[in-house]
Every structure is written in structure tokens, then in C-alpha cells.
N, C-alpha and C. Protein backbone atom coordinates (compact mmCIF):
# COMPACT_ATOMS: atom_id res chain seq x y z
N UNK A 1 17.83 -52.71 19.18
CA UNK A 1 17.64 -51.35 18.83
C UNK A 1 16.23 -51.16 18.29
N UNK A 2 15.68 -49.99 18.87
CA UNK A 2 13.91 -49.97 18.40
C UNK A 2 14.20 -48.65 17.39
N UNK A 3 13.56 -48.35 16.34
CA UNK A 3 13.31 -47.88 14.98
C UNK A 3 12.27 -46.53 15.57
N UNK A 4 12.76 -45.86 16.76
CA UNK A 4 11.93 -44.58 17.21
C UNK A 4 11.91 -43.43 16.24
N UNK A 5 10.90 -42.69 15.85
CA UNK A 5 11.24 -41.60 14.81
C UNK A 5 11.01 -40.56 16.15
N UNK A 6 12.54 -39.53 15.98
CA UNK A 6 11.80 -38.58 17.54
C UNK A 6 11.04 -37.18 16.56
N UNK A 7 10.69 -37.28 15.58
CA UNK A 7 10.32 -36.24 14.81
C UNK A 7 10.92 -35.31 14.05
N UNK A 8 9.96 -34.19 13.76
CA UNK A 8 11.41 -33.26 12.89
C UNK A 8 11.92 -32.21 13.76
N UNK A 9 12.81 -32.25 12.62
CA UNK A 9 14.24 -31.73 13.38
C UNK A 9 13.90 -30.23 12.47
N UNK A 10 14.84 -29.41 13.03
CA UNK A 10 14.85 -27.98 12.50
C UNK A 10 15.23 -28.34 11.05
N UNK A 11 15.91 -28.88 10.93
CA UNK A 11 16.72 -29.34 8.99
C UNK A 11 15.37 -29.96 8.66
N UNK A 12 14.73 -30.54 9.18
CA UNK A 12 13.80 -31.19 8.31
C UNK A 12 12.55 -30.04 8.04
N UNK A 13 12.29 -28.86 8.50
CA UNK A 13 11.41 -27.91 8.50
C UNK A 13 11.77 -26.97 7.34
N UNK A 14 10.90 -26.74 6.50
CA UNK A 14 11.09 -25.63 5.38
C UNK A 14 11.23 -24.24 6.30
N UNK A 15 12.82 -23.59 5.41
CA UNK A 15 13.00 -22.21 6.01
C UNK A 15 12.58 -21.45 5.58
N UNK A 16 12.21 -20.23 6.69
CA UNK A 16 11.47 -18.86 6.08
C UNK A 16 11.72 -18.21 5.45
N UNK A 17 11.33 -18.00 4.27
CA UNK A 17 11.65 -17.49 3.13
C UNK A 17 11.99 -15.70 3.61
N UNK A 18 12.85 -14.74 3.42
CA UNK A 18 12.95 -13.67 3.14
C UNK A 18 11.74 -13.19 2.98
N UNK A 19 11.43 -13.32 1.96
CA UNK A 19 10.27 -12.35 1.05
C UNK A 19 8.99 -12.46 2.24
N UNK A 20 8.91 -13.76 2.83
CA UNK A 20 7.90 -13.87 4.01
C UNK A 20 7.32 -12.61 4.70
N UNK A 21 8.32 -12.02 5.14
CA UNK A 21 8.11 -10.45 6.24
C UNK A 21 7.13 -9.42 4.74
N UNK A 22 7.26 -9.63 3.78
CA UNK A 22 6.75 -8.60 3.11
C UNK A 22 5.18 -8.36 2.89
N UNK A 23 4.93 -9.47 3.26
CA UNK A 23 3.04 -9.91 3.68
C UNK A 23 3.00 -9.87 5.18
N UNK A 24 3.56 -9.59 5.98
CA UNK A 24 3.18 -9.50 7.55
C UNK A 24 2.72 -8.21 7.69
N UNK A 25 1.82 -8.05 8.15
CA UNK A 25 1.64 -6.58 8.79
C UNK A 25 3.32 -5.84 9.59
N UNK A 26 3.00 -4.41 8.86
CA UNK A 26 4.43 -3.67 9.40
C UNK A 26 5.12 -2.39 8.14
N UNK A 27 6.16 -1.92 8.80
CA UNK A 27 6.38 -0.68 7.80
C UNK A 27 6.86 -1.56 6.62
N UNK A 28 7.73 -2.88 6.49
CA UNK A 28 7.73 -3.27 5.61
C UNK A 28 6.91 -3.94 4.01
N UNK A 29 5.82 -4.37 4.66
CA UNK A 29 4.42 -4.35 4.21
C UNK A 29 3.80 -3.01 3.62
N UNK A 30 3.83 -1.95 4.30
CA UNK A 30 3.33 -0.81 4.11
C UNK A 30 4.29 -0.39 3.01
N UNK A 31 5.35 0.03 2.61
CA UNK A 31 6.09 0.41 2.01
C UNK A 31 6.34 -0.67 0.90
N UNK A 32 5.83 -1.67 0.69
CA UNK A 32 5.61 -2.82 -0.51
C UNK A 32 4.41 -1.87 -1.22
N UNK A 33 3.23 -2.07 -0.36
CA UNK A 33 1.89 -0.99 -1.19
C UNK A 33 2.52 0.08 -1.66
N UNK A 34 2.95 0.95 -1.21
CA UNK A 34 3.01 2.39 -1.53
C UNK A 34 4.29 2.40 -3.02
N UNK A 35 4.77 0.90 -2.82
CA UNK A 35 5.90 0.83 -4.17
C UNK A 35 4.80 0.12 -5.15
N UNK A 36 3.67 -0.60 -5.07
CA UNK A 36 2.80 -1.13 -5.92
C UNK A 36 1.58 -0.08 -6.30
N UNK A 37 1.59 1.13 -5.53
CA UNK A 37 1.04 1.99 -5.80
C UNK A 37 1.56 2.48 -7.06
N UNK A 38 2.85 3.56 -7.13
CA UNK A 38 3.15 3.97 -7.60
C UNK A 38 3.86 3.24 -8.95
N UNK A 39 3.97 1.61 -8.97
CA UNK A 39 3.99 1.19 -10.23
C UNK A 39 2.75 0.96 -10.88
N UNK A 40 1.66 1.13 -10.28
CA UNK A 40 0.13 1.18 -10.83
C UNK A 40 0.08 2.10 -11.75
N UNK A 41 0.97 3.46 -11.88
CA UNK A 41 0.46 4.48 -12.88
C UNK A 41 1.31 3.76 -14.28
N UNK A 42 1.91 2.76 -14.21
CA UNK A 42 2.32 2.28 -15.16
C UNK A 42 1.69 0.70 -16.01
N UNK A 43 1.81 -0.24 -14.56
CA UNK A 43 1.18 -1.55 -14.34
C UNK A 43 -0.17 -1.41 -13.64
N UNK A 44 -1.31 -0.87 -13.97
CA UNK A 44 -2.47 -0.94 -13.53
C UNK A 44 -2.68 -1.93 -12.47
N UNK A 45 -2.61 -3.28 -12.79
CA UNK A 45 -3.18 -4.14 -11.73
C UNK A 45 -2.48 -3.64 -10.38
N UNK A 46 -1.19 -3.56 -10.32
CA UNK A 46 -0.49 -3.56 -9.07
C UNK A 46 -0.87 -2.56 -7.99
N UNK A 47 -1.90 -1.67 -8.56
CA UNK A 47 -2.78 -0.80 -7.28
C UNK A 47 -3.38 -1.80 -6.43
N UNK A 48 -4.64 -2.97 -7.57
CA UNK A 48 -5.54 -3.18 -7.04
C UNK A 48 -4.74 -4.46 -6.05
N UNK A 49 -3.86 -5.20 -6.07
CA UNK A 49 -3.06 -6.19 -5.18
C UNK A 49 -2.20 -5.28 -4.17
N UNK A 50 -2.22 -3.83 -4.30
CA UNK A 50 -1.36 -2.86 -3.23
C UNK A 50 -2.89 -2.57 -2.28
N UNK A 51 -4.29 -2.35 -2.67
CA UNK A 51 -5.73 -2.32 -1.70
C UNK A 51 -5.38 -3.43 -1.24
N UNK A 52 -5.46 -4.84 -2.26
CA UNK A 52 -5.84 -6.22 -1.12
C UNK A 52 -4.76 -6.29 0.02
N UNK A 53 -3.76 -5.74 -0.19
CA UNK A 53 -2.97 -5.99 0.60
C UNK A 53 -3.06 -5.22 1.91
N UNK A 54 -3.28 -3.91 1.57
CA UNK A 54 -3.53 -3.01 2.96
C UNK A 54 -5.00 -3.19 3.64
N UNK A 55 -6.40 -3.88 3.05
CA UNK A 55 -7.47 -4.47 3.61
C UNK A 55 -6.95 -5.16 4.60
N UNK A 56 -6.43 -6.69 3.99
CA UNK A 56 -6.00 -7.67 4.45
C UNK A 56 -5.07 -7.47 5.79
N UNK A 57 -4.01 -6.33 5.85
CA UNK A 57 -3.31 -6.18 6.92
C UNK A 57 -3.50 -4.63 8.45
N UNK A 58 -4.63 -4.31 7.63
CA UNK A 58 -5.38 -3.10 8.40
C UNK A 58 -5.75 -3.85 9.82
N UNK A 59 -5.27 -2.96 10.69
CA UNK A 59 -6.00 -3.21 12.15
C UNK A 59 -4.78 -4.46 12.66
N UNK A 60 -3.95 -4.91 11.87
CA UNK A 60 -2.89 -5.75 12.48
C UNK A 60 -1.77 -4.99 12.71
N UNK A 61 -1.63 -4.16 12.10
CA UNK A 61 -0.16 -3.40 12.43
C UNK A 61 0.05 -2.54 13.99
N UNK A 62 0.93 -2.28 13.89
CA UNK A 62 1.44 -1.63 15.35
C UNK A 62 1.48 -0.64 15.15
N UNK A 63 1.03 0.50 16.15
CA UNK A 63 1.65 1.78 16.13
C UNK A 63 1.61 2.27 15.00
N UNK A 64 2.32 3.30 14.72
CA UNK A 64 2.52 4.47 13.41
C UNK A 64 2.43 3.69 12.31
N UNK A 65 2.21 2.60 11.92
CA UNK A 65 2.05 1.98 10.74
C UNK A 65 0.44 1.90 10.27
N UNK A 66 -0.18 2.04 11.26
CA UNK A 66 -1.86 1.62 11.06
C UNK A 66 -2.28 2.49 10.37
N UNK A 67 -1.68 4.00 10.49
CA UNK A 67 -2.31 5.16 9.99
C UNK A 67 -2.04 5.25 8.48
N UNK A 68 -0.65 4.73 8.32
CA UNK A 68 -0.11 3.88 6.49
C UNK A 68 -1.29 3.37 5.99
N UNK A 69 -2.08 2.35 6.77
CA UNK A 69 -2.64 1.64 6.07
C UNK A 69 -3.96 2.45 5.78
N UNK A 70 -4.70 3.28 6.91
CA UNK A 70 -5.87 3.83 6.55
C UNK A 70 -5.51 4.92 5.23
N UNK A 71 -4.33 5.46 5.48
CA UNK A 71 -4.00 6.55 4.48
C UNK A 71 -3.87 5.60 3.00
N UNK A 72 -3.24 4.44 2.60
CA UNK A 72 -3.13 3.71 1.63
C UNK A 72 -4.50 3.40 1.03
N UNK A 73 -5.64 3.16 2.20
CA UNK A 73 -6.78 2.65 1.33
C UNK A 73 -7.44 3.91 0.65
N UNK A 74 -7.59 4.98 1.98
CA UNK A 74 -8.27 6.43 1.13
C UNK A 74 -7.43 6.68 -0.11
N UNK A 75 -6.17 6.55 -0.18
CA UNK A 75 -5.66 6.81 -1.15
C UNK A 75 -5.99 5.91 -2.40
N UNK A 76 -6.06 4.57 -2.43
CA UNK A 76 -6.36 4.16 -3.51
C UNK A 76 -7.66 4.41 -3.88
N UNK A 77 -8.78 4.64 -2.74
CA UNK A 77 -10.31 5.00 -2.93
C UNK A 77 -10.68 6.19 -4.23
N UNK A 78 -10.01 7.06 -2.88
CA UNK A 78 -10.25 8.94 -3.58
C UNK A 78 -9.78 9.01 -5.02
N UNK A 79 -8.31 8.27 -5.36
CA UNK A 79 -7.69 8.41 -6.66
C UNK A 79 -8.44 7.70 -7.16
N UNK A 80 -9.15 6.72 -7.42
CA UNK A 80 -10.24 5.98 -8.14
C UNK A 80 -11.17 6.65 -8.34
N UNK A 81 -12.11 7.45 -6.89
CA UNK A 81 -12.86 8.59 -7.65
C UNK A 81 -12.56 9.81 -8.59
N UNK A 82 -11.41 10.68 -8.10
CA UNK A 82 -11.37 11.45 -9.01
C UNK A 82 -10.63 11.38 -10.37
N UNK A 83 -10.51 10.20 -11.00
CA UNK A 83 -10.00 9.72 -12.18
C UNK A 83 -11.25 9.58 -12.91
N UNK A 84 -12.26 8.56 -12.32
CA UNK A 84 -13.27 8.48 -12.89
C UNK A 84 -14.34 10.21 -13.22
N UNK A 85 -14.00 10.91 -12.43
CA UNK A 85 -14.93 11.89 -12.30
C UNK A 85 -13.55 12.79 -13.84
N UNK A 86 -12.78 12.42 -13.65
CA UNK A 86 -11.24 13.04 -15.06
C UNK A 86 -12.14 12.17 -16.11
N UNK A 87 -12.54 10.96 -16.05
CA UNK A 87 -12.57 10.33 -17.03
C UNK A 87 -14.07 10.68 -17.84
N UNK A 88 -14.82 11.06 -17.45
CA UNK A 88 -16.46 11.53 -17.63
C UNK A 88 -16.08 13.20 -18.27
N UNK A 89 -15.16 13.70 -17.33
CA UNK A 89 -14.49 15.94 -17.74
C UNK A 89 -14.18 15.42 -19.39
N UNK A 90 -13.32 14.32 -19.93
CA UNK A 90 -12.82 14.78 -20.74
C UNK A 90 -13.76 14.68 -22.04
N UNK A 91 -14.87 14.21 -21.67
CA UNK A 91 -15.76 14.77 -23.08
C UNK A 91 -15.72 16.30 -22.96
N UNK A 92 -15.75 17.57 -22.10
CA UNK A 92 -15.48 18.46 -21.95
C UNK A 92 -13.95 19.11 -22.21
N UNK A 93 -12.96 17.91 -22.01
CA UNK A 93 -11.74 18.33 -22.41
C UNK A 93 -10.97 18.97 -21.19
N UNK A 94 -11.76 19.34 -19.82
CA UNK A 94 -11.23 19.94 -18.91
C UNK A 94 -10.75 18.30 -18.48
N UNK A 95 -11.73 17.42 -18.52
CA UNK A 95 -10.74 15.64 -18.00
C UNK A 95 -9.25 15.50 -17.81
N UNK A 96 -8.84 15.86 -19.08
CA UNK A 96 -7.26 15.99 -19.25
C UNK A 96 -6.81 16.26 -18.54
N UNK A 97 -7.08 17.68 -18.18
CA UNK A 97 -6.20 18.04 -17.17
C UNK A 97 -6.07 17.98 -15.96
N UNK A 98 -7.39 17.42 -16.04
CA UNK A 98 -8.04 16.83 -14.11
C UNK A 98 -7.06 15.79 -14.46
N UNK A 99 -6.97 14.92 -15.40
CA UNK A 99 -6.42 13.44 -15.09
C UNK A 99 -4.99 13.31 -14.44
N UNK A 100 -4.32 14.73 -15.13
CA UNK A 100 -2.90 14.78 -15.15
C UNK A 100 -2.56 15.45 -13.27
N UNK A 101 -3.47 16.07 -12.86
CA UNK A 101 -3.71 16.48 -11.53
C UNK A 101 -3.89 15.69 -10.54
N UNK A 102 -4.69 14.44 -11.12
CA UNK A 102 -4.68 13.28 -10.25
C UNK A 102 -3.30 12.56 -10.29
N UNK A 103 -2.85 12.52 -11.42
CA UNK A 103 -1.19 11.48 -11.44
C UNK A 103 -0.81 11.99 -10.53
N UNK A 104 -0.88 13.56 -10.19
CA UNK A 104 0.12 14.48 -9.30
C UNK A 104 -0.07 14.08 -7.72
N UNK A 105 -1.71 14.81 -7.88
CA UNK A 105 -1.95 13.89 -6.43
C UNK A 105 -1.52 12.87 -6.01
N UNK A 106 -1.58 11.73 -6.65
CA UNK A 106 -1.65 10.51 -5.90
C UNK A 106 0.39 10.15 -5.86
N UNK A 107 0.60 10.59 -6.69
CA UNK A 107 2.19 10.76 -6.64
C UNK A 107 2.57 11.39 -5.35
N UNK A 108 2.55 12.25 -5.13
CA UNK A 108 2.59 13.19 -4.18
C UNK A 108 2.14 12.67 -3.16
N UNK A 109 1.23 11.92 -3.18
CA UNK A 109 0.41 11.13 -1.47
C UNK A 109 1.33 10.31 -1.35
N UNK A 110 2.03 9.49 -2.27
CA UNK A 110 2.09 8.21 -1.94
C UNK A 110 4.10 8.80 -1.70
N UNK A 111 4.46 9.43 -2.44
CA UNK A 111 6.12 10.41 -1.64
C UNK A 111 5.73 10.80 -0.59
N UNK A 112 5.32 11.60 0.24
CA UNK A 112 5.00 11.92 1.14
C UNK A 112 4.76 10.60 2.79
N UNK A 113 3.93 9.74 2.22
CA UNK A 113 3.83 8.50 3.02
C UNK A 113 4.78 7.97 3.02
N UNK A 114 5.59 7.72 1.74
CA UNK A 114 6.84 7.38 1.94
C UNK A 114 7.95 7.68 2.81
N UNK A 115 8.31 8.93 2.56
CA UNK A 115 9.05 9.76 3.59
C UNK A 115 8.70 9.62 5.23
N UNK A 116 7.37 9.68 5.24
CA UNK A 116 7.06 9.16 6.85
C UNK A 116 7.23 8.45 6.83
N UNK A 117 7.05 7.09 6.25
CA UNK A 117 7.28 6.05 7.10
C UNK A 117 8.98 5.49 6.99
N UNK A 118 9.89 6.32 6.00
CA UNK A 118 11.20 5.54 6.64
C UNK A 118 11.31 6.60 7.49
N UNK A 119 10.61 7.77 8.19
CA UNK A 119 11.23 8.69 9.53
C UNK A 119 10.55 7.81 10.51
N UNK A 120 9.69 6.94 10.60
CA UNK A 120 8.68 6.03 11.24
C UNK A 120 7.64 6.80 12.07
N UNK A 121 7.22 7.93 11.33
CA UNK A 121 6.23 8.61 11.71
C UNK A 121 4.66 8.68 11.08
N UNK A 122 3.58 8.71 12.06
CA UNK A 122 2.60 8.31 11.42
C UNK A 122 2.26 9.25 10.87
N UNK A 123 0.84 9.13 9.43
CA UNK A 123 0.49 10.00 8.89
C UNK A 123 -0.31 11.09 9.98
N UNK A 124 0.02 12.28 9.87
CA UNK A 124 -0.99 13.44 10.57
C UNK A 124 -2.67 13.23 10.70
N UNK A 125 -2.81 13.28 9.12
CA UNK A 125 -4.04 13.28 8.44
C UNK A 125 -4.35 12.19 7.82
N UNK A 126 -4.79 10.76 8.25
CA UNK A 126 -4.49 9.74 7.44
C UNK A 126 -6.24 9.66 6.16
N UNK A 127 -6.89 10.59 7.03
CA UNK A 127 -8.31 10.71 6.57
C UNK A 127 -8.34 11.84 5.75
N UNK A 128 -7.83 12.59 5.47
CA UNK A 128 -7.50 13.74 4.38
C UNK A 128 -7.59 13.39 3.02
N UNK A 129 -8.87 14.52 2.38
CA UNK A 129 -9.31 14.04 0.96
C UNK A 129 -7.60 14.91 0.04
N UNK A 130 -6.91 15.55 0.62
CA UNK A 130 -5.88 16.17 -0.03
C UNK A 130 -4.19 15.30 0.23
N UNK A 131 -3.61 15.75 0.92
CA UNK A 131 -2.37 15.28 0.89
C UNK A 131 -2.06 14.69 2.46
N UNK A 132 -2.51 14.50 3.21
CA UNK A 132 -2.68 13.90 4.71
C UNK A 132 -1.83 14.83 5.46
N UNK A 133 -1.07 16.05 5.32
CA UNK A 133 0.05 16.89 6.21
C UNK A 133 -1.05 17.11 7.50
């Protein structure tokens, strides 16, 4: 008897984890950002790992999902500018209420994207400094 190793076997291969699909390009991916978005107005960092994530998977996705991703980055862009431009108003005191306008906005962008993408429809306007309809 000769001591042949015929290699690995499926049991011997680490299985794919679940959570795997949630870093692939796809609506599932897309809809991870747009939930790390919207815990950003609470958990700050989780915007900026909801950008790396839609950089990183831009131009890989299929179909009606690509427009998720361009709409995800303007969205984290624009809301970065006009916070900062809230954050400079409120020595004026009008800031405030810009700031609270931006929560709205970007709330509102990121429901909206939502809703499209479980109808699996792409954004209209994915380049829209307002709400992408």
C-alpha cells in the first residue's frame, strides 16, 4: 500500500462564511452602506467604513445596483459638505438649523435609496445634489 495524499477534500476546505456575500459587490452590499450610513448619525465612524465600502465595490456591481453606489458616495460627499458649511453658520446661529436640515437630508436620501433598492430599482438621479427622484 503506497501513502498517496489525493488532496483536499471539500471537508477539508474552510466554509463560506454567511456574512461573506455582505462585502461582494450587489444589493446586499449596497444596503449594508445605506444601514452604516444611517447608524453614522449616531456612530460616526460607520459612515466613513459605509464610503470605503461603496469606493471599493463601485464599477463591480451589476445593473441597478451601480447607481446605489454612485448615489451612496455623493451622498456621503455632499452631507460632509453641507455639515461643514452648518458647522462654520453656527457662529451665526443660522448653523443649527442648517445642521438639523442636513440630518433630514441625508435621512431622507438614504430612505429613499432604501426603498429602491428592495423594489430593485435604480436610482433616477444618482448625481442629484438634492434627493436623487
Amino acid at each position: 500500500m503506497s501513502n498517496v495524499n489525493p488532496g483536499p477534500t471539500d471537508s477539508d476546505r474552510p466554509a463560506t462564511r454567511q456574512t461573506d456575500r455582505w462585502l461582494e459587490p450587489g444589493a446586499t452590499n449596497a444596503l449594508v452602506i445605506y444601514i452604516l450610513y444611517l447608524a453614522s448619525l449616531v456612530v460616526g465612524v460607520t459612515g466613513i467604513v459605509g464610503i470605503v465600502l461603496a469606493y471599493i465595490n463601485r464599477g463591480k456591481a451589476d445593473g441597478f445596483v451601480e447607481s446605489h453606489y454612485t448615489f451612496l458616495i455623493r451622498t456621503f460627499w455632499i452631507g460632509l459638505l453641507y455639515a461643514l458649511i452648518s458647522v462654520v453658520l453656527m457662529l451665526a446661529l443660522v448653523g443649527i438649523v442648517l445642521m438639523f436640515a442636513v440630518a433630514v437630508w441625508f435621512i431622507a436620501r438614504c430612505i429613499l435609496g432604501l426603498q429602491a433598492l428592495q423594489r430593485g430599482e435604480p436610482i433616477k438621479n444618482p448625481e442629484s445634489w438634492l434627493l436623487g427622484l
